[in-house]
N, C-alpha and C. Protein backbone atom coordinates (compact mmCIF):
# COMPACT_ATOMS: atom_id res chain seq x y z
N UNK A 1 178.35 127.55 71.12
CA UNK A 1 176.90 127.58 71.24
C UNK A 1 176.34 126.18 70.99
N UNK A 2 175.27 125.62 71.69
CA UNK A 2 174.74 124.82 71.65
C UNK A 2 173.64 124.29 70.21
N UNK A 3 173.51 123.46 69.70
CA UNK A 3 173.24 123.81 68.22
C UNK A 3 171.87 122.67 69.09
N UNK A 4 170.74 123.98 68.63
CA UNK A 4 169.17 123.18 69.07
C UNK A 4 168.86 121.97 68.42
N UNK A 5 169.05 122.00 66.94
CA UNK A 5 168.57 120.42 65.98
C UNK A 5 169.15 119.76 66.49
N UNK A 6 170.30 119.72 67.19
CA UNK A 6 171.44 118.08 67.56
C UNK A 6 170.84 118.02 68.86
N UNK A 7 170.25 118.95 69.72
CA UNK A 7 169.73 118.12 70.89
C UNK A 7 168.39 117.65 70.98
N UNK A 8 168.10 118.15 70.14
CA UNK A 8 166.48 117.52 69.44
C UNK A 8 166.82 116.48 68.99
N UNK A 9 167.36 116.14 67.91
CA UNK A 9 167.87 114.95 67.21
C UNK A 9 168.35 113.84 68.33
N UNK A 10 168.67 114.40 69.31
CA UNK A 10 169.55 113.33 69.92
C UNK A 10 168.59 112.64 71.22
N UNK A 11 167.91 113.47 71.58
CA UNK A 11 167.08 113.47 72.41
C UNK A 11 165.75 112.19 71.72
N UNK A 12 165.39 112.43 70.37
CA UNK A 12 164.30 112.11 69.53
C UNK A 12 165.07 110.09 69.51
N UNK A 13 166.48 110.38 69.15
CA UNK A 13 167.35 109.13 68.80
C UNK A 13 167.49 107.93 70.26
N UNK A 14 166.63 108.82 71.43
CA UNK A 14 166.96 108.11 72.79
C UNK A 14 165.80 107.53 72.80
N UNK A 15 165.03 108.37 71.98
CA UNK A 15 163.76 107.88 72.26
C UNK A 15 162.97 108.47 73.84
N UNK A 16 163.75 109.51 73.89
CA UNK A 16 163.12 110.41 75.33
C UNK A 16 162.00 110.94 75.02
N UNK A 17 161.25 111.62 76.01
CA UNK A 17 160.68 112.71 76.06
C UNK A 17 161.42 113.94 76.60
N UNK A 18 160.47 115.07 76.75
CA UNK A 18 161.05 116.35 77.22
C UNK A 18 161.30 116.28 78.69
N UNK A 19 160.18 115.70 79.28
CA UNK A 19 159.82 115.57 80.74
C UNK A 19 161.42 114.23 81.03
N UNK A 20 161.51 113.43 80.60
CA UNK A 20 162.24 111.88 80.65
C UNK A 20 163.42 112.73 80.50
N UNK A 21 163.99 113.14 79.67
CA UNK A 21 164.96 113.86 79.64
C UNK A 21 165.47 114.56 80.63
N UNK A 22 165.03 115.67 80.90
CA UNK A 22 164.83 116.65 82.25
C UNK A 22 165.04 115.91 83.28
N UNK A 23 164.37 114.93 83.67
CA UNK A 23 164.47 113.63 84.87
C UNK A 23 165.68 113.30 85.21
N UNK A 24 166.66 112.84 83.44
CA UNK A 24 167.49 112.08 83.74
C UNK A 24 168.93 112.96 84.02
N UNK A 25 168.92 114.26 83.91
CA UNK A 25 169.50 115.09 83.61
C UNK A 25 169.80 116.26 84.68
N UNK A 26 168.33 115.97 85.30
CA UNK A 26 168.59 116.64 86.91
C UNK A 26 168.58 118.41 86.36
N UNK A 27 167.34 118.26 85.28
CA UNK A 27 167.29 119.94 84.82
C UNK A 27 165.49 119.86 84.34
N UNK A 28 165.18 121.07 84.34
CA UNK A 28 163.74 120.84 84.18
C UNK A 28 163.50 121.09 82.65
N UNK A 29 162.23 120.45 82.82
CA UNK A 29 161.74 120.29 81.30
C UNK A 29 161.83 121.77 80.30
N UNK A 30 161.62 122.99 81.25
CA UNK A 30 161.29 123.76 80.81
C UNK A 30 162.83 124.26 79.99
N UNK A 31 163.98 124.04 80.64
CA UNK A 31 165.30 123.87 80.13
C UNK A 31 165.39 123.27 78.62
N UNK A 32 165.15 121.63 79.02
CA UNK A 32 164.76 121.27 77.44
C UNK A 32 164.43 122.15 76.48
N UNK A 33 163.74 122.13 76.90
CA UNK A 33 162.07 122.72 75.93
C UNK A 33 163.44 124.17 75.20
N UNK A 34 163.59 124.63 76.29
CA UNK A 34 164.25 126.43 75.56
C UNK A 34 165.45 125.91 74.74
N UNK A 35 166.47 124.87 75.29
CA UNK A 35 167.75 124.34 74.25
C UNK A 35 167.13 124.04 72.76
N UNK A 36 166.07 123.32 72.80
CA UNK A 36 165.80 122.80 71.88
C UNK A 36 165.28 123.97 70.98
N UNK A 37 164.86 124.69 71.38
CA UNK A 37 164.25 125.94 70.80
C UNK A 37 165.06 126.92 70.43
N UNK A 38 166.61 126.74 70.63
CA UNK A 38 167.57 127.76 70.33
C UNK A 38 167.46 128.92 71.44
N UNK A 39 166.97 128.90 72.61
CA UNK A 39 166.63 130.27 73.35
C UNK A 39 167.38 130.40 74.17
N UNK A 40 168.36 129.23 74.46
CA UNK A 40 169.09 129.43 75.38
C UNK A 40 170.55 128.68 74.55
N UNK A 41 171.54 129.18 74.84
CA UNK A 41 172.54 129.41 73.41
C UNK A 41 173.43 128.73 74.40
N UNK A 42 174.09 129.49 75.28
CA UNK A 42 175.28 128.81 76.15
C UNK A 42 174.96 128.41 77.46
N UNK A 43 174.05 127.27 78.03
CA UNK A 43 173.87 127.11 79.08
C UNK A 43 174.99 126.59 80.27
N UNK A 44 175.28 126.19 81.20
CA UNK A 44 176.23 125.92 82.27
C UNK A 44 176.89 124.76 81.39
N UNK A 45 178.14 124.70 81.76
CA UNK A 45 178.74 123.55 81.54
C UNK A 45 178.23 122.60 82.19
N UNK A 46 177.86 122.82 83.74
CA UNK A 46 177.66 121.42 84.26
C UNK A 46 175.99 120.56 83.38
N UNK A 47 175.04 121.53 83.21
CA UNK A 47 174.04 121.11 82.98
C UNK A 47 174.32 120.37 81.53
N UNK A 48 175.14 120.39 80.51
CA UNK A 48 175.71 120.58 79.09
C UNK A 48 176.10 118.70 79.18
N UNK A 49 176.80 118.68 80.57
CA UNK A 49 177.30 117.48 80.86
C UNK A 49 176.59 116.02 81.26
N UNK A 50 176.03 116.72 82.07
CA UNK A 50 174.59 115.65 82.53
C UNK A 50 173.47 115.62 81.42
N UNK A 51 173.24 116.56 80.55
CA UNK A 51 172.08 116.31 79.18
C UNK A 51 173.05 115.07 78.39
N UNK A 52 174.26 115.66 78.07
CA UNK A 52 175.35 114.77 76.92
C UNK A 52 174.84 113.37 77.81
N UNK A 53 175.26 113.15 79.11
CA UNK A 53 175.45 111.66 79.65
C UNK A 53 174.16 111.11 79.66
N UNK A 54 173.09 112.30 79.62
CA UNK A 54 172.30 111.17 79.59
C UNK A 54 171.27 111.16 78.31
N UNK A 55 171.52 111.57 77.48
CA UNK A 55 171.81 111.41 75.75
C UNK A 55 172.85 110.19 75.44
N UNK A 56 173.72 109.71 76.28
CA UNK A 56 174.69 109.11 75.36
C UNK A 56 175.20 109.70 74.25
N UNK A 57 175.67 111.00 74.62
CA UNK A 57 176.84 111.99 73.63
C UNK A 57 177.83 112.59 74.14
N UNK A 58 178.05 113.14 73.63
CA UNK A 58 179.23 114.33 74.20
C UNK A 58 178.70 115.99 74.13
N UNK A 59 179.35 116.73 75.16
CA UNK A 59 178.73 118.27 75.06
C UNK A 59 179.70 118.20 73.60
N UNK A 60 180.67 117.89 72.78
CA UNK A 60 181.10 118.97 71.89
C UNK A 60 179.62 117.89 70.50
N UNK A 61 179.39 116.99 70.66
CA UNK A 61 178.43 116.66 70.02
C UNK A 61 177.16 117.35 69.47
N UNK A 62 176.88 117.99 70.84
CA UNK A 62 175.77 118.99 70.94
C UNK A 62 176.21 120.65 70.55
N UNK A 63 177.38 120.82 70.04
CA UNK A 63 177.77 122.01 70.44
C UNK A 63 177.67 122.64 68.46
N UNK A 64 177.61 123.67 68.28
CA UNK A 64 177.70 124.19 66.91
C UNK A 64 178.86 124.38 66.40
N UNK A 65 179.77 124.78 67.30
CA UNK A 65 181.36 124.99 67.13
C UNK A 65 181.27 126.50 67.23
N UNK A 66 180.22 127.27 67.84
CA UNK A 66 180.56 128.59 67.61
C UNK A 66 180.87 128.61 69.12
């Protein structure tokens, strides 16, 4: 599962926005918005991949370990 504080945190550490994010990531804001919110728990791998790259992280970075 995707752990919401670390993509907040990481997102906040890029110095993104929600919208900037979404952009760079090739997913919509509204995506953001729900990860960050815990509402969406296991989203696609591919989308997991393109947030990490363009965070400058890794999906297991973002991940809770559950």
């Amino acid at each position: 599962m995707i752990d919401a504080n670390e993509v907040r945190r990481a997102r906040r550490r890029a110095k993104l926005s929600r919208e900037e994010l979404a952009g760079l990531a090739e997913v919509t804001p509204l995506t953001v918005a729900r990860l960050e919110q815990g509402a969406t728990a296991r989203p696609p791998s591919s989308q997991m991949v393109r947030l990490a790259r363009a965070l400058g992280t890794t999906v297991e970075a973002l991940d809770d370990g559950r």
